[in-house]
N, C-alpha and C. Protein backbone atom coordinates (compact mmCIF):
# COMPACT_ATOMS: atom_id res chain seq x y z
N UNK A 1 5.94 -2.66 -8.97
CA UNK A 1 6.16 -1.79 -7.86
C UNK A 1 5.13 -1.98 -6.77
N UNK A 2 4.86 -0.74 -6.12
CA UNK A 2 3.53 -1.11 -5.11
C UNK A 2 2.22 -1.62 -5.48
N UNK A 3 1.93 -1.93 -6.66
CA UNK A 3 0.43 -2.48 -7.24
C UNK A 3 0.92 -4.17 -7.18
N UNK A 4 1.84 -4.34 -7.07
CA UNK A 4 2.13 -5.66 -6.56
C UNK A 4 2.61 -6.42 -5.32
N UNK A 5 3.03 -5.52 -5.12
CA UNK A 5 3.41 -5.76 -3.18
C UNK A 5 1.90 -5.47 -2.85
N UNK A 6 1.33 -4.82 -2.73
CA UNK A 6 -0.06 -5.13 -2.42
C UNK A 6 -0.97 -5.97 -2.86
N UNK A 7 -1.00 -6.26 -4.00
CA UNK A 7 -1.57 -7.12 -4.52
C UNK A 7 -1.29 -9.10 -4.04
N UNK A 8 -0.07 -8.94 -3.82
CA UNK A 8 0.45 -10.09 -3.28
C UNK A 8 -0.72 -10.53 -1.73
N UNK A 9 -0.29 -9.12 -1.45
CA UNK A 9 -0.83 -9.58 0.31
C UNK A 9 -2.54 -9.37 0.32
N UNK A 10 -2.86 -9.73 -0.90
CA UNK A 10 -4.64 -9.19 -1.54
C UNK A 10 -5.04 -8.20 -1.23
N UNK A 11 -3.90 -7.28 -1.56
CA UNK A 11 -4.77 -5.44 -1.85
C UNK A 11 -5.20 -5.89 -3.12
N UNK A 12 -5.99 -4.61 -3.43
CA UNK A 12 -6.69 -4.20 -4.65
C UNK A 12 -5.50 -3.63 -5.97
N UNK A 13 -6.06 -3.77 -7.06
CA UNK A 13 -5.08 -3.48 -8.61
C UNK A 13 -6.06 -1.77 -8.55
N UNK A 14 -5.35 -0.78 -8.87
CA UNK A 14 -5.49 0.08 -8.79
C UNK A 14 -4.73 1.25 -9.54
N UNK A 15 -4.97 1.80 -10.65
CA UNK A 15 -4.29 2.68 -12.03
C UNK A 15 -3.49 3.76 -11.35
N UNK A 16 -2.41 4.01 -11.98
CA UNK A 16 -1.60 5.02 -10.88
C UNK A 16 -2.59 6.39 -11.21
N UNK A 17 -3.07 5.91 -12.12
CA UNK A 17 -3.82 8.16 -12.51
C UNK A 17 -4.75 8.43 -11.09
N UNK A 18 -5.33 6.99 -10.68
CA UNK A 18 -6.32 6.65 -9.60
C UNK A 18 -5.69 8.10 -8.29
N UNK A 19 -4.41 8.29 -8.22
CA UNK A 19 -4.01 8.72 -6.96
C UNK A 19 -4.65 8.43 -6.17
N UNK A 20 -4.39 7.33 -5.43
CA UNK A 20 -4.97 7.38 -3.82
C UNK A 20 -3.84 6.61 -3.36
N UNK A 21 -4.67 6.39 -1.88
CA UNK A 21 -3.42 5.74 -0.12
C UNK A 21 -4.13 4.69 -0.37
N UNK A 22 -3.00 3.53 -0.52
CA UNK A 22 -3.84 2.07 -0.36
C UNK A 22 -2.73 1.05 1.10
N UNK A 23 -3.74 0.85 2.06
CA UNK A 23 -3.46 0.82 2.74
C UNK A 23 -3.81 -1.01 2.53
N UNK A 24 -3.00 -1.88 3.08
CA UNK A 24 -3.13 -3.43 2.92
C UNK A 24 -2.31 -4.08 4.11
N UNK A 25 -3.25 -4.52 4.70
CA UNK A 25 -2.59 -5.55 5.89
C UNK A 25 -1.81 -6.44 5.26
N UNK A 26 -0.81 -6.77 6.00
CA UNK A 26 0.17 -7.50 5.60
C UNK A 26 0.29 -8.85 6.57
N UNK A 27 0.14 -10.10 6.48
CA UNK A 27 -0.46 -11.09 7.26
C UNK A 27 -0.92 -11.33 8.60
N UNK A 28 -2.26 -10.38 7.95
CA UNK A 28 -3.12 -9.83 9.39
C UNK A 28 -3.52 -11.61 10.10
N UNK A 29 -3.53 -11.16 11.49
CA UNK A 29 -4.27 -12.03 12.14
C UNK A 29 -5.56 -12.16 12.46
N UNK A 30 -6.14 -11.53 11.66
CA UNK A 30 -7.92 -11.27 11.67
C UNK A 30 -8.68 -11.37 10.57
N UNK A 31 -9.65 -12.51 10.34
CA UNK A 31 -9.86 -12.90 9.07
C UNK A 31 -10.36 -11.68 8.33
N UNK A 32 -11.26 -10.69 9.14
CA UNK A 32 -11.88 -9.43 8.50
C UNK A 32 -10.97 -8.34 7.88
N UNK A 33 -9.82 -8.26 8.10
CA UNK A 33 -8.95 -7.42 8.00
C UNK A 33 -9.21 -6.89 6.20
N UNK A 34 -8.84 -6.57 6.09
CA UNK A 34 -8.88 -5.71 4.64
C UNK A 34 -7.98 -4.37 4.12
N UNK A 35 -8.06 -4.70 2.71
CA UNK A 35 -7.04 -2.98 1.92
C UNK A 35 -8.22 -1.87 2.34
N UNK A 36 -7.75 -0.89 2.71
CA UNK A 36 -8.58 0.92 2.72
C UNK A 36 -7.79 1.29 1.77
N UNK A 37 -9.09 1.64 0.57
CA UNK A 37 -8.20 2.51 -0.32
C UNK A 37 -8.79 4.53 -0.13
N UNK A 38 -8.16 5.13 0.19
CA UNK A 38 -8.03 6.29 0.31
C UNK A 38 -7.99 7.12 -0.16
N UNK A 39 -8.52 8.45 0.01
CA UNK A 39 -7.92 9.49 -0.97
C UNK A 39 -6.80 10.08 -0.96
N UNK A 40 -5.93 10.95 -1.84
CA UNK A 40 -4.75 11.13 -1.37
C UNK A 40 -4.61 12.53 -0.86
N UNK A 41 -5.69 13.25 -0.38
CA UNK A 41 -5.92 14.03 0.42
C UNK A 41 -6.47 14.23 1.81
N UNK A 42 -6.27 12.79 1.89
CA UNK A 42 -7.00 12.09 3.29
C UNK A 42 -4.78 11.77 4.02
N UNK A 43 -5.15 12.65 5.37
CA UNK A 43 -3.89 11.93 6.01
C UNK A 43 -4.26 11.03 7.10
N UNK A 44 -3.66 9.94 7.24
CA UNK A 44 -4.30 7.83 8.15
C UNK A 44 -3.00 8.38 9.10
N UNK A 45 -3.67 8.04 10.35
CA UNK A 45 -2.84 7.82 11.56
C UNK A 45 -2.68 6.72 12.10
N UNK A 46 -2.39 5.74 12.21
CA UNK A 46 -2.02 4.28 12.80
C UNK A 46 -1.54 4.37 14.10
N UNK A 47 -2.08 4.29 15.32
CA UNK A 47 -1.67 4.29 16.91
C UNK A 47 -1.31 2.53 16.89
N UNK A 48 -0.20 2.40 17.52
CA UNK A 48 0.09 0.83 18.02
C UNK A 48 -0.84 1.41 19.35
N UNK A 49 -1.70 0.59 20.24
CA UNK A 49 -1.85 0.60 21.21
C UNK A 49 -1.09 0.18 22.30
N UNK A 50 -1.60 1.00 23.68
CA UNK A 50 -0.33 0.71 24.92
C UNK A 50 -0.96 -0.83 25.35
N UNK A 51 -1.92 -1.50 25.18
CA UNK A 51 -2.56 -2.82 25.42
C UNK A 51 -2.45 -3.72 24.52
N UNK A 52 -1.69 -3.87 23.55
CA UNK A 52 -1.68 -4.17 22.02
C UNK A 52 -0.87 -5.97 22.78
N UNK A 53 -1.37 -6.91 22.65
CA UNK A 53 -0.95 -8.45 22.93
C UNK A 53 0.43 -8.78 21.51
N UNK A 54 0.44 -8.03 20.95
CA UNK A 54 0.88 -8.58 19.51
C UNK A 54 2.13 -7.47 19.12
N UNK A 55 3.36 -7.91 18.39
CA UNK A 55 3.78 -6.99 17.97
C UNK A 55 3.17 -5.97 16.47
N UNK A 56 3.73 -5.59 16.26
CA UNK A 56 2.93 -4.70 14.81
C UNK A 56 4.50 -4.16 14.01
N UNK A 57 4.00 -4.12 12.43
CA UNK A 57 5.65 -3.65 11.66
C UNK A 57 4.53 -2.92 10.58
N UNK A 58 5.36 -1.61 10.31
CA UNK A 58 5.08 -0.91 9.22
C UNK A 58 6.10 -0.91 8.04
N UNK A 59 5.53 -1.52 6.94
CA UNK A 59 6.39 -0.79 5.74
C UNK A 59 5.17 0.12 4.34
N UNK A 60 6.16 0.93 4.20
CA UNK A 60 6.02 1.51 3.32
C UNK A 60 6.49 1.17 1.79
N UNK A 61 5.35 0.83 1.11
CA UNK A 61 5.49 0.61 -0.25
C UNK A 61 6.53 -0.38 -0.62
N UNK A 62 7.44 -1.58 -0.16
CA UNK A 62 7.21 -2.45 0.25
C UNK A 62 8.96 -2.41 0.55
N UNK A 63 8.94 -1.32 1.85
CA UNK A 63 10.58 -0.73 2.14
C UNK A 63 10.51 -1.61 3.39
N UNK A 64 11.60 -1.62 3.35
CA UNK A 64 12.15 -1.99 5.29
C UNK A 64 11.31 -1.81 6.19
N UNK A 65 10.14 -3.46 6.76
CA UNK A 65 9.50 -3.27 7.99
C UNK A 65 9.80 -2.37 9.02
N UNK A 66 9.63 -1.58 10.06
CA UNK A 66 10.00 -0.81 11.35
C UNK A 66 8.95 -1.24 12.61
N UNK A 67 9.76 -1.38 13.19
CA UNK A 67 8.49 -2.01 14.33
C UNK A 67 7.91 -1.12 15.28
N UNK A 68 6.70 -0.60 15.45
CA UNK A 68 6.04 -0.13 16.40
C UNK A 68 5.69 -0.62 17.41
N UNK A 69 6.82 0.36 18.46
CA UNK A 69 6.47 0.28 20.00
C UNK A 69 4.90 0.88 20.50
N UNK A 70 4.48 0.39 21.68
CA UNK A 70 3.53 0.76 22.26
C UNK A 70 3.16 2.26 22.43
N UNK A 71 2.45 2.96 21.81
CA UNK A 71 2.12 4.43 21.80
C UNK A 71 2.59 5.23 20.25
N UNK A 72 3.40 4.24 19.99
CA UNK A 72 3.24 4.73 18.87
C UNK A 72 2.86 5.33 18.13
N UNK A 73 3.10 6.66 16.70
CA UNK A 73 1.98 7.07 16.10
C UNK A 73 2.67 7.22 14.60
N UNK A 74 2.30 6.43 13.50
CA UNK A 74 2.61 6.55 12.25
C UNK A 74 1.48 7.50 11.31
N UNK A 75 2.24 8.42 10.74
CA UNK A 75 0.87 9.10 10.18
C UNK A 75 1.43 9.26 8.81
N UNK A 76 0.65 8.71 7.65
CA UNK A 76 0.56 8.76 6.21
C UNK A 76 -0.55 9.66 5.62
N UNK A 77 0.74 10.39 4.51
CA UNK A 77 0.34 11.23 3.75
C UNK A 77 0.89 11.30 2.45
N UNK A 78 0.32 11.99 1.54
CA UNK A 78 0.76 12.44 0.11
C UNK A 78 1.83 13.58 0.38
N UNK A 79 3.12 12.58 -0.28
CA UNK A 79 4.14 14.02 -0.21
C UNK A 79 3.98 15.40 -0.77
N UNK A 80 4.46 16.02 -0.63
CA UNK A 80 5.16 17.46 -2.05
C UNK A 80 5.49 17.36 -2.67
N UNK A 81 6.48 16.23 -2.80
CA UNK A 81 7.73 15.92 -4.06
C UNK A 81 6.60 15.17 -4.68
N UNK A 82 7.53 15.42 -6.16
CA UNK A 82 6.09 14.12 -7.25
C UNK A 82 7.68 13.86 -7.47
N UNK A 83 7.58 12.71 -8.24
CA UNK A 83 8.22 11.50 -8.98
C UNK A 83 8.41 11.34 -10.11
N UNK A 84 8.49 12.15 -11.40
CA UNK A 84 8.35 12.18 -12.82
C UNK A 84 9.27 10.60 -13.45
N UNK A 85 8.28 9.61 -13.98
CA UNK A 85 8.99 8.56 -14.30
C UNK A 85 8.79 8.02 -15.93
N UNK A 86 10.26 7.77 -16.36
CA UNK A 86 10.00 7.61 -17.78
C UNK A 86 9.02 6.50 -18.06
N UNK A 87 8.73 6.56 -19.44
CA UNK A 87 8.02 5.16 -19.87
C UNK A 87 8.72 4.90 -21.12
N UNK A 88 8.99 3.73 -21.29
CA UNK A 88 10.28 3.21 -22.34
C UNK A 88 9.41 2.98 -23.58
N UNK A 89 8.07 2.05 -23.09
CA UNK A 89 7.81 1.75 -24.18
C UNK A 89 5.97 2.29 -24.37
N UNK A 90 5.11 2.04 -25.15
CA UNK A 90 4.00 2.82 -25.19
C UNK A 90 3.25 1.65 -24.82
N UNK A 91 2.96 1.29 -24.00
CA UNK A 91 2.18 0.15 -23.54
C UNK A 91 1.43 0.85 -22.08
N UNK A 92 0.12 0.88 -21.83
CA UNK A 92 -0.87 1.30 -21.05
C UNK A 92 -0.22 0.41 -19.86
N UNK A 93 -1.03 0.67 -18.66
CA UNK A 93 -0.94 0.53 -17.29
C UNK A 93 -2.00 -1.09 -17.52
N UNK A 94 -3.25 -0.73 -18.50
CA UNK A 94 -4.07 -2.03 -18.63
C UNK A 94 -3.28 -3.12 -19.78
N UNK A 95 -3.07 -2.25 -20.58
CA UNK A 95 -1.62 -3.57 -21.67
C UNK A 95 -1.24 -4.71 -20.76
N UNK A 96 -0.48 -3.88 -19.83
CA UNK A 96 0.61 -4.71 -18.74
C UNK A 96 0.02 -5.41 -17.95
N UNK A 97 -1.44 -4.79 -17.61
CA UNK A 97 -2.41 -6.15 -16.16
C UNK A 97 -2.54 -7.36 -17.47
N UNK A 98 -3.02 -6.22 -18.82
CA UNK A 98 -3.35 -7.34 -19.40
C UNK A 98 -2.57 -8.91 -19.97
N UNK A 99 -1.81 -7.97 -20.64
CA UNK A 99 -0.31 -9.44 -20.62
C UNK A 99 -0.26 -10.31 -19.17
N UNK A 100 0.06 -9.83 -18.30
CA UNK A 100 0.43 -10.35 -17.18
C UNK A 100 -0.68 -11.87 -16.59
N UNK A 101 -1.85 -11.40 -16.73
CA UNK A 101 -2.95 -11.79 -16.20
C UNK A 101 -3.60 -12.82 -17.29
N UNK A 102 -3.48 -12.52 -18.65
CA UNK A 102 -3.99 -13.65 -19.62
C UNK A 102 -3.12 -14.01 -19.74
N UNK A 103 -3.43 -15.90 -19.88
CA UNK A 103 -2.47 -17.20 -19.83
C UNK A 103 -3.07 -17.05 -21.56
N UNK A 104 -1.87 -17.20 -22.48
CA UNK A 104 -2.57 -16.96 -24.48
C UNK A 104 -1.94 -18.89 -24.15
């Protein structure tokens, strides 16, 4: 899910108990660019600027880009709704980095 869509674009691996906003440029044009990982009581405002040379696209958690016009204002937050999601089998959040990540 999103620990890999971020991870792809070199966000950080991060435990869902973690709750936080992980915020990850997505093929920034600036070598400095970097993931902000957040609290999830922290709400991020993103202004496209009215001087901005470049276009800019937001997605969310790795939904349908939307492109931000000039003045723009995207503001992220922790919903209300929670998400209650089964787990099929009893295998940890680290099980799964772990399989995934060691070549046996």
């Amino acid at each position: 899910g999103s620990t890999a869509y971020s991870l792809s674009a070199g966000g950080p691996i991060v435990e869902p108990e973690a709750k936080n906003i992980i915020i990850t440029p997505v093929c920034a044009h600036e070598f400095g660019s970097r993931s902000i990982v957040a609290s999830d009581k922290r709400q991020v405002s993103v202004q496209m600027v009215r001087n901005a040379r470049r276009n800019a696209y937001l997605s969310a958690d790795g939904g349908r880009a939307v492109r931000l016009n000039m003045g723009d204002v995207a503001t992220i937050r922790k919903s209300n709704m929670e998400t209650k999601l089964l787990r099929l089998k009893e295998r940890s959040f680290f099980d799964v980095l772990n399989a995934k990540f060691i070549c046996n």
